[in-house]
N, C-alpha and C. Protein backbone atom coordinates (compact mmCIF):
# COMPACT_ATOMS: atom_id res chain seq x y z
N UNK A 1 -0.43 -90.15 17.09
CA UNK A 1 -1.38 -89.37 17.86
C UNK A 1 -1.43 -87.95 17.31
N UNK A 2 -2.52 -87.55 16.87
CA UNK A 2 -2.66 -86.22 16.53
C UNK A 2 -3.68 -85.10 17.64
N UNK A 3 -3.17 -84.09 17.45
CA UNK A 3 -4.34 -83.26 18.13
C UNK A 3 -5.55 -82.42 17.37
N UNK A 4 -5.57 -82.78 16.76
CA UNK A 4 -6.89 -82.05 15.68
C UNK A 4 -7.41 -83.07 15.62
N UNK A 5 -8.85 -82.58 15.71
CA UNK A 5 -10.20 -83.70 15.31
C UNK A 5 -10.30 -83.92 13.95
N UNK A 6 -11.02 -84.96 13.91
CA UNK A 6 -11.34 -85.48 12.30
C UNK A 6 -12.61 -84.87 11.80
N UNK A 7 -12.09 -83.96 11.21
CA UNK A 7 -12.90 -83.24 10.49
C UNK A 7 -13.90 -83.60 8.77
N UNK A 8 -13.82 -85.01 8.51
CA UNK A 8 -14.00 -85.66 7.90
C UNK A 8 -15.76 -85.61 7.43
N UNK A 9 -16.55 -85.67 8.55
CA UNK A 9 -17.91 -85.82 9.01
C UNK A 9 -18.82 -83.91 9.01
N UNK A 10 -18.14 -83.44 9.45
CA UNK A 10 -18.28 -81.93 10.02
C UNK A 10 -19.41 -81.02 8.93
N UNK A 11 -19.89 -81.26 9.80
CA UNK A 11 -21.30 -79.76 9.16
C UNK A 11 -20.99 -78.58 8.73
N UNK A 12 -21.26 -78.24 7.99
CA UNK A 12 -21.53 -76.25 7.51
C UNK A 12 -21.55 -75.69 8.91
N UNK A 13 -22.83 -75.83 9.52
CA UNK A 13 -22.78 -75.77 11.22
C UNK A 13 -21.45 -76.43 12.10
N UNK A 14 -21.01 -76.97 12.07
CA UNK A 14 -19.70 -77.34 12.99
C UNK A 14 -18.64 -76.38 12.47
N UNK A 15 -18.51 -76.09 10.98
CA UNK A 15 -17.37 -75.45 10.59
C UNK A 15 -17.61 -73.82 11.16
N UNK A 16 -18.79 -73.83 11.02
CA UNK A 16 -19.32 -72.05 11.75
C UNK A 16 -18.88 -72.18 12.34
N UNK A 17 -19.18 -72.92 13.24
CA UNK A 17 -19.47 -73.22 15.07
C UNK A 17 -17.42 -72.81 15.69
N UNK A 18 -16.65 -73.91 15.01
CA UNK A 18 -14.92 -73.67 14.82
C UNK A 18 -14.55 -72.52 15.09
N UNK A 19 -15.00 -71.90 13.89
CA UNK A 19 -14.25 -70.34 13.05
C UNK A 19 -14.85 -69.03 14.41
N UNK A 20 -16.03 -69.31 14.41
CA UNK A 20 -16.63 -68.44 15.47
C UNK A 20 -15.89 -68.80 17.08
N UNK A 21 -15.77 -70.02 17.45
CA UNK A 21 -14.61 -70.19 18.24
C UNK A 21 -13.23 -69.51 18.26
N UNK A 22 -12.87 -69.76 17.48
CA UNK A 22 -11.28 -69.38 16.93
C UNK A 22 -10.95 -68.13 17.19
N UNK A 23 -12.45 -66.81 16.12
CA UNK A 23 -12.14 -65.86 16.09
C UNK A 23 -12.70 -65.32 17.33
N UNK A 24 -13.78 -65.61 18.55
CA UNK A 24 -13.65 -65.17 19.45
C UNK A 24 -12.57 -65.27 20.33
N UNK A 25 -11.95 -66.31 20.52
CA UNK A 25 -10.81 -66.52 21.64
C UNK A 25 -9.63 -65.33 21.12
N UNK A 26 -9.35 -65.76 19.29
CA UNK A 26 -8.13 -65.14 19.78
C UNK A 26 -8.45 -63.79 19.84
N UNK A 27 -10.01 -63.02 19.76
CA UNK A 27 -10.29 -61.45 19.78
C UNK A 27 -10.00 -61.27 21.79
N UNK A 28 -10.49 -62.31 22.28
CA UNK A 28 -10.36 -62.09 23.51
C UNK A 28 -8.85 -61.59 23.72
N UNK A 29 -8.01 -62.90 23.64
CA UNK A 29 -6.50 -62.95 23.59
C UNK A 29 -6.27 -61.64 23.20
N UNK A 30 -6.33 -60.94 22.26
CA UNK A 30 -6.25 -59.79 21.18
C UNK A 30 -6.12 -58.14 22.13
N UNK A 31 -7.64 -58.78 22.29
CA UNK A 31 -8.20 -56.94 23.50
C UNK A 31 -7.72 -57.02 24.89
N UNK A 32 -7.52 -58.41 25.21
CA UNK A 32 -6.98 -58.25 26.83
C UNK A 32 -5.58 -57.93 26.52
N UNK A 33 -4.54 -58.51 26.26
CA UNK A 33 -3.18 -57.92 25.92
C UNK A 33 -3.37 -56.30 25.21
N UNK A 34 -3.35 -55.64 24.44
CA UNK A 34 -3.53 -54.65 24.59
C UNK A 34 -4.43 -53.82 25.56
N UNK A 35 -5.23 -54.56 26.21
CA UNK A 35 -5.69 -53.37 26.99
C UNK A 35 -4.59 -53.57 28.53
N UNK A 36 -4.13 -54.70 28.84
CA UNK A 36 -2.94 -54.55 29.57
C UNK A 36 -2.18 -53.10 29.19
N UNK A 37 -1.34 -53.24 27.66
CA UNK A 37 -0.48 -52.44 27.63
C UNK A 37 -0.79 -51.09 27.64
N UNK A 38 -2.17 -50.79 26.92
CA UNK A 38 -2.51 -49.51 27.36
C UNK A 38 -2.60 -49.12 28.88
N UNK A 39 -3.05 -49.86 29.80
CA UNK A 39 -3.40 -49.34 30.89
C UNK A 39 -2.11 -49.15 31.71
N UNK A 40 -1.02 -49.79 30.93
CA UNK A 40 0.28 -49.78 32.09
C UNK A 40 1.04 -48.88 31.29
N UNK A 41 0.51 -47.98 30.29
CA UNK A 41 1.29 -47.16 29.69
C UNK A 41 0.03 -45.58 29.92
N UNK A 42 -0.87 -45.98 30.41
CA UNK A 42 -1.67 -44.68 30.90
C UNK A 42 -1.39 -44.14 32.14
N UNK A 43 -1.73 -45.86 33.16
CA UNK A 43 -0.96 -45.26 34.78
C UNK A 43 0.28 -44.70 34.59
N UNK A 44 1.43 -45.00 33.81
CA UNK A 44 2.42 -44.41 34.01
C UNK A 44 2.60 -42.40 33.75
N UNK A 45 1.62 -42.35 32.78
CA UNK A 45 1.69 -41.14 32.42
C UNK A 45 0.78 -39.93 32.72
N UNK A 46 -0.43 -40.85 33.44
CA UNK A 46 -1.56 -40.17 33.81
C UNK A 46 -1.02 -39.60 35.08
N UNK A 47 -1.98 -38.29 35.16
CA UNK A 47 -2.05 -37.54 36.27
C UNK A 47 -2.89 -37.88 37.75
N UNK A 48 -3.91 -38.74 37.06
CA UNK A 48 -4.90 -38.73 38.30
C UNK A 48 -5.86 -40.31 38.12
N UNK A 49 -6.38 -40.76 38.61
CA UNK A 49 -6.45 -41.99 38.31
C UNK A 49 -7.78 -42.72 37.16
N UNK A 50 -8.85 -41.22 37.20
CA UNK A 50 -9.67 -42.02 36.53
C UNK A 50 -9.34 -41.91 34.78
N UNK A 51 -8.53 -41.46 33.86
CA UNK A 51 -8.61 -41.95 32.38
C UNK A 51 -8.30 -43.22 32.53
N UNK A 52 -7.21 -43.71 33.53
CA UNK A 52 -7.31 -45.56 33.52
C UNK A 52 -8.48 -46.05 33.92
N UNK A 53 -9.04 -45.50 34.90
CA UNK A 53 -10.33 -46.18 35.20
C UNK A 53 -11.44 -46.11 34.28
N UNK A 54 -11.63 -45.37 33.62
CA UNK A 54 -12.65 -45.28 32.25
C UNK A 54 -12.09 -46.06 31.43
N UNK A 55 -11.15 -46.39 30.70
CA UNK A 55 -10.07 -46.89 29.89
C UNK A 55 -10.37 -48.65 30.25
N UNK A 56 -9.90 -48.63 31.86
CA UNK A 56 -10.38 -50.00 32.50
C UNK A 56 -11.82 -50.28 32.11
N UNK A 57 -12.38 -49.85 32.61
CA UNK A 57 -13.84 -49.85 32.43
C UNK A 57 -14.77 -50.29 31.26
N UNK A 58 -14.10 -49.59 29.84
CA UNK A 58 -14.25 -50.11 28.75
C UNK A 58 -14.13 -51.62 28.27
N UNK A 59 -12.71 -51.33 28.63
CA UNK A 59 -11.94 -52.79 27.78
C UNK A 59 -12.90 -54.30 29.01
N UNK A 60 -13.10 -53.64 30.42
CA UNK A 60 -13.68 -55.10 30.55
C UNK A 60 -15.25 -55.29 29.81
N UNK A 61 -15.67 -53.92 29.41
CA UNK A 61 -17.04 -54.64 29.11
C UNK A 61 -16.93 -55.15 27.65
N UNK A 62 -15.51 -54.46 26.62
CA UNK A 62 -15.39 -55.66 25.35
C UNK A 62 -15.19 -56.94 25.85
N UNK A 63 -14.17 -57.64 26.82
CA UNK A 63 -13.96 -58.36 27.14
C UNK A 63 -14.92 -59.14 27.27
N UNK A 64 -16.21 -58.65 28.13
CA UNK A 64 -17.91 -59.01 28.44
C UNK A 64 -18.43 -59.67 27.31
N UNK A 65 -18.42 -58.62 26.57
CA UNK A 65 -18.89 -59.15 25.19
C UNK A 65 -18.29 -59.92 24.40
N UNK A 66 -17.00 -60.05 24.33
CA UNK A 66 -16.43 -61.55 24.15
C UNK A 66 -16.66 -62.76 24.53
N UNK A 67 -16.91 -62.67 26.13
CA UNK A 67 -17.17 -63.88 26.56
C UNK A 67 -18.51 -64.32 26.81
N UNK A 68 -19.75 -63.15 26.51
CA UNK A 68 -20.93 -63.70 26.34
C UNK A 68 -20.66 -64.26 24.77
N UNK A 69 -20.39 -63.73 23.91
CA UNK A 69 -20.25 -64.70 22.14
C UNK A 69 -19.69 -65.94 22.21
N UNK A 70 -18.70 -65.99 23.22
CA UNK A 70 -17.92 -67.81 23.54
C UNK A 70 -19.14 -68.31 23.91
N UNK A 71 -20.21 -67.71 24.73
CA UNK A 71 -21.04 -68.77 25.67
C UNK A 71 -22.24 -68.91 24.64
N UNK A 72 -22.63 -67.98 24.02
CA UNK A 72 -23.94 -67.83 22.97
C UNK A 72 -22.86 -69.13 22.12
N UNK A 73 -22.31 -69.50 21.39
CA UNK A 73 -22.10 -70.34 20.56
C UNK A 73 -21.74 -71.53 21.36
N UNK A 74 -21.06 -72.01 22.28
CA UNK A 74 -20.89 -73.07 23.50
C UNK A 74 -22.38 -73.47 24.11
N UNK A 75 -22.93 -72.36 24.17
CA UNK A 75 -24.36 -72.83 24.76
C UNK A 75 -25.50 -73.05 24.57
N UNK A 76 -26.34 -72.82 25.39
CA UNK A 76 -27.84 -73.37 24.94
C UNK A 76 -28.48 -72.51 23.95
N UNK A 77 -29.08 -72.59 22.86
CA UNK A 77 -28.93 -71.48 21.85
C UNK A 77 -30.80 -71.13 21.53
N UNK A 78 -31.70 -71.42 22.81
CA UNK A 78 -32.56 -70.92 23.35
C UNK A 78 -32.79 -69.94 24.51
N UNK A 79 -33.80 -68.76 24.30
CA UNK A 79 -33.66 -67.91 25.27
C UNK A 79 -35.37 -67.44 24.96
N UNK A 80 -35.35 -67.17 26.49
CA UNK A 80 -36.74 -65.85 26.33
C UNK A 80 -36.86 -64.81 27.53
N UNK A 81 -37.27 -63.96 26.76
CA UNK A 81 -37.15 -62.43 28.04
C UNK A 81 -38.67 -62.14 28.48
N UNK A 82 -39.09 -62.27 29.63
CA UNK A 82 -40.57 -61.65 30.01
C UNK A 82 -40.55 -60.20 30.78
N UNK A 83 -41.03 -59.29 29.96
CA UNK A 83 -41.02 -57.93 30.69
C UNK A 83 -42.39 -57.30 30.73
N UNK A 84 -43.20 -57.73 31.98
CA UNK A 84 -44.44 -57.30 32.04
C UNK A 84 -45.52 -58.24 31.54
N UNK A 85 -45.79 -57.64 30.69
CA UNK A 85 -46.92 -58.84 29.92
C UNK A 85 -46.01 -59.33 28.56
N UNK A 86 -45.47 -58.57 28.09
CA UNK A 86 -44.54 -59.03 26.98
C UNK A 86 -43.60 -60.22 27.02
N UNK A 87 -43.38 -61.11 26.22
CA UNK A 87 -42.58 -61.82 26.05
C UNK A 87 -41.98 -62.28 24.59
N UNK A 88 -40.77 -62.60 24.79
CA UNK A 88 -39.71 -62.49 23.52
C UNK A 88 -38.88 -63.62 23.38
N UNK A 89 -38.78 -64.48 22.64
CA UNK A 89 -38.34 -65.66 22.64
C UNK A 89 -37.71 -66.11 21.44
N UNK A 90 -36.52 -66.31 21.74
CA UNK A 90 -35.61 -67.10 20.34
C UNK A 90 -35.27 -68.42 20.58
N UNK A 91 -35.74 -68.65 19.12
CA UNK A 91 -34.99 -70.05 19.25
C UNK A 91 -33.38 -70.29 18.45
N UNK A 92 -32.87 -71.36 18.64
CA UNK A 92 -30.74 -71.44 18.03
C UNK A 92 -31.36 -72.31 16.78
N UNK A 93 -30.34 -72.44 16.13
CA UNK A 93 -30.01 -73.40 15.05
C UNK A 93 -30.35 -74.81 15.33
N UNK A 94 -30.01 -75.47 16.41
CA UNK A 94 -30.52 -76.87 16.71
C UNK A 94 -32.11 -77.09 16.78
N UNK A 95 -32.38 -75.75 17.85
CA UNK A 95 -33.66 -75.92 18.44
C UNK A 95 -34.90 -75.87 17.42
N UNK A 96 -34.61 -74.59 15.95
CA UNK A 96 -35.29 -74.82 14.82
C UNK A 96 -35.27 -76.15 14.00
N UNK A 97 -34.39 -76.81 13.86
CA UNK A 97 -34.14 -77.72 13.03
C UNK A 97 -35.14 -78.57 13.92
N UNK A 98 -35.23 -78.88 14.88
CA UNK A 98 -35.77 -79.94 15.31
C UNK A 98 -37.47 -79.35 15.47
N UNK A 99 -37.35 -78.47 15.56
CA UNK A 99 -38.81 -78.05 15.18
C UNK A 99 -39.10 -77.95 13.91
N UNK A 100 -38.47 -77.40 13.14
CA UNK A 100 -39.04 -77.64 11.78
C UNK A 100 -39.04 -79.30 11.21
N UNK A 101 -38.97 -80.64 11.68
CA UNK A 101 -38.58 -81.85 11.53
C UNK A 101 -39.70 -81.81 12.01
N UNK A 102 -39.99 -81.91 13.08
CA UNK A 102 -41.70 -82.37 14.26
C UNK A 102 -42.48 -81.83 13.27
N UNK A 103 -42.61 -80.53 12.61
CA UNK A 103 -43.56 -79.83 11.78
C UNK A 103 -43.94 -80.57 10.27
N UNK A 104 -42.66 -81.49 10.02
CA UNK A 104 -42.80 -81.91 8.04
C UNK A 104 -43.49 -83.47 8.93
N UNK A 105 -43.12 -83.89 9.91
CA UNK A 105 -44.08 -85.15 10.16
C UNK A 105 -45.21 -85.06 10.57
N UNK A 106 -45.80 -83.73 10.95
CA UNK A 106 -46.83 -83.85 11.60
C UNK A 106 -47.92 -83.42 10.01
């Protein structure tokens, strides 16, 4: 019994897909432990409470942005924004491929 998948089959795209895994989690892992130790080495020394709270404040919105990049690659890799009359729309890697396929048959 092994625990690694069989990587035998695996796409250019799957191997992205891995590495971009990998290196988000362990950046998560990475910034939350240090921002622990900073913040329990600021309360200790700080005078008043908000440089931790700015300090706090920061590190959760890297954190944010970590875990929207887990979900942008985990997830649906279509989106569109309507602001007013404007609208803005991307399509992911799957969602082109399969449009550009409908397009060479048609």
């Amino acid at each position: 019994m092994t625990l690694l998948p069989d990587t035998t089959g695996w796409t250019a795209r799957d191997w992205r897909r891995m590495v971009g895994i990998v290196f988000l989690g362990a950046g998560g892992i990475a910034c939350t432990a240090i921002a622990w130790f900073a913040l329990t080495v600021l309360a200790a020394k700080s005078p008043g409470p908000w440089p931790v709270a700015y300090f706090a404040y920061g590190c959760l919105v890297l954190i944010g942005i970590v875990l929207t990049g887990l979900s942008a690659i985990l997830g649906r890799r279509t989106f569109r924004l309507k602001v007013g009359g404007n609208t803005v729309e991307s399509v992911g890697e799957d969602a082109a491929d399969r449009i550009r396929a409908a397009a060479e048959q048609a």
